[in-house]
Protein backbone atom coordinates (compact mmCIF):
# COMPACT_ATOMS: atom_id res chain seq x y z
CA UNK A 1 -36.11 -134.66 -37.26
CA UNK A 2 -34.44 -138.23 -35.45
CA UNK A 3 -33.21 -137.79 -31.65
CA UNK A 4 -31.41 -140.24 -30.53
CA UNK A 5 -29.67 -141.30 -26.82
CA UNK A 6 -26.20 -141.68 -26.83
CA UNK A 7 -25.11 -144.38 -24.87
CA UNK A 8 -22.50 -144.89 -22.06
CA UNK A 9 -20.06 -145.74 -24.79
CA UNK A 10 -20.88 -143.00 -27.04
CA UNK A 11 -22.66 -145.07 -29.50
CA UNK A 12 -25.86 -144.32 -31.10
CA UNK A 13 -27.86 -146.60 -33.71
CA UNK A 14 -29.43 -145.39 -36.35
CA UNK A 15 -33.17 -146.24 -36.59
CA UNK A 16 -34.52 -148.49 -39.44
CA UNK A 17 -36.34 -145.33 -40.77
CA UNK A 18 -32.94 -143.86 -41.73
CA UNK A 19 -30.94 -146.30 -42.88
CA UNK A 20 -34.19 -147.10 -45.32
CA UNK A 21 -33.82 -143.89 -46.71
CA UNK A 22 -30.05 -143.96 -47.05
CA UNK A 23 -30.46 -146.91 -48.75
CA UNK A 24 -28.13 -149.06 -46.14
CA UNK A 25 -28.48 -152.55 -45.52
CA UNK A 26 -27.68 -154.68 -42.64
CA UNK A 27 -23.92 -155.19 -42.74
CA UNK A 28 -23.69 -152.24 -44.97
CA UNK A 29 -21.26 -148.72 -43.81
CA UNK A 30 -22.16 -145.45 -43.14
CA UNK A 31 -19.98 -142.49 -43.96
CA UNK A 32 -20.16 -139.08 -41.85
CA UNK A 33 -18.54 -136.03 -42.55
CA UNK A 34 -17.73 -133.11 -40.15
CA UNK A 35 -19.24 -129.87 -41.35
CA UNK A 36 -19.35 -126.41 -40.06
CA UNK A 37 -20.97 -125.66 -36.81
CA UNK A 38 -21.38 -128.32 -35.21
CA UNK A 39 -23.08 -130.11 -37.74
CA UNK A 40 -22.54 -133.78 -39.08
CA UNK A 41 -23.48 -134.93 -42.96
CA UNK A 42 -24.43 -139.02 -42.87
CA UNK A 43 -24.26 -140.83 -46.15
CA UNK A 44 -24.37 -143.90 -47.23
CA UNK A 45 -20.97 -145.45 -48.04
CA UNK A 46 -20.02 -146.52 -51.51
CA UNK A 47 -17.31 -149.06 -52.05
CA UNK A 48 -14.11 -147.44 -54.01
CA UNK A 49 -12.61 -149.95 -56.68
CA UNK A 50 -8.96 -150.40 -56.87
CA UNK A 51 -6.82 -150.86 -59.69
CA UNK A 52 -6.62 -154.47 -58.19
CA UNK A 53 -10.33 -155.31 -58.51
CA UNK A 54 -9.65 -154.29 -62.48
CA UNK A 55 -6.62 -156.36 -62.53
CA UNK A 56 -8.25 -159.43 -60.74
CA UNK A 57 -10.75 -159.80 -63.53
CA UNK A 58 -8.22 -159.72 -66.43
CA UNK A 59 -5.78 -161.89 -64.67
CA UNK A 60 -6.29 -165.24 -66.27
CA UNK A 61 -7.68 -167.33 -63.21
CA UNK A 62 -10.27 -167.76 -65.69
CA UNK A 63 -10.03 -169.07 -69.70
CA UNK A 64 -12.08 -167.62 -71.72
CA UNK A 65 -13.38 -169.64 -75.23
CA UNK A 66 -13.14 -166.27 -77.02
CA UNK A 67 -10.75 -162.92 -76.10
CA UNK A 68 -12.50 -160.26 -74.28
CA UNK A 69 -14.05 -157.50 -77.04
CA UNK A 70 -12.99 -153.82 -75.88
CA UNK A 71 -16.50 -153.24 -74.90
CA UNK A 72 -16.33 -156.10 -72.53
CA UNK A 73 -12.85 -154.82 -71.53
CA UNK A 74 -15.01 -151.40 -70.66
CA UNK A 75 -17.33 -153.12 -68.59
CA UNK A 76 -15.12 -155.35 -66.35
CA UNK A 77 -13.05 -152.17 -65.87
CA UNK A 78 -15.85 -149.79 -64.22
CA UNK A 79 -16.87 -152.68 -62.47
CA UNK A 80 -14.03 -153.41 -61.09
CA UNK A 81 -13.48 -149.67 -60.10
CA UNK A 82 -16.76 -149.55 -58.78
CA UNK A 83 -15.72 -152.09 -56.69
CA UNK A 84 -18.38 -154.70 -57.64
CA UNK A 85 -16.11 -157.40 -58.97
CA UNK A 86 -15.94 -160.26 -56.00
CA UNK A 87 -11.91 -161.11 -55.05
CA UNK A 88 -11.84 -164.72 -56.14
């Protein structure tokens, strides 16, 4: 088990160890979660699409030589609400 010091400000950093096997990179977020007891659950955080990232990407910013098929349609959609669409 990790110890770490908390500091003056009540800050603590996670070691590289941990955030390795979270699976967090540098600039990345960490979500925590009270639980019973005293205890804390750490997790790494996932982005959470929003109907605007799926809008974004059907919005016609860009012109397409064909229409979209329905399984493209699919695939821009959980994308988008995966929240891996880039805002333009």
């Amino acid at each position: 088990m990790a110890s770490l010091t908390v500091t003056a400000k009540g800050q603590v950093t996670l070691k590289r160890e941990l955030l390795e096997h979270l699976g967090i990179q540098p600039g990345g977020r960490v979500d925590f979660e009270k639980m019973p007891g005293g205890e804390v659950r750490v997790r790494a955080a996932r982005p959470a699409g929003t109907i605007d990232n799926f809008l974004h990407a059907l919005d016609g910013k860009v012109k397409l030589k064909t229409p979209l098929t329905i399984d493209e349609m699919n695939s821009i959609a959980g994308a988008g609400w995966a929240g891996e669409l880039a805002d333009k």
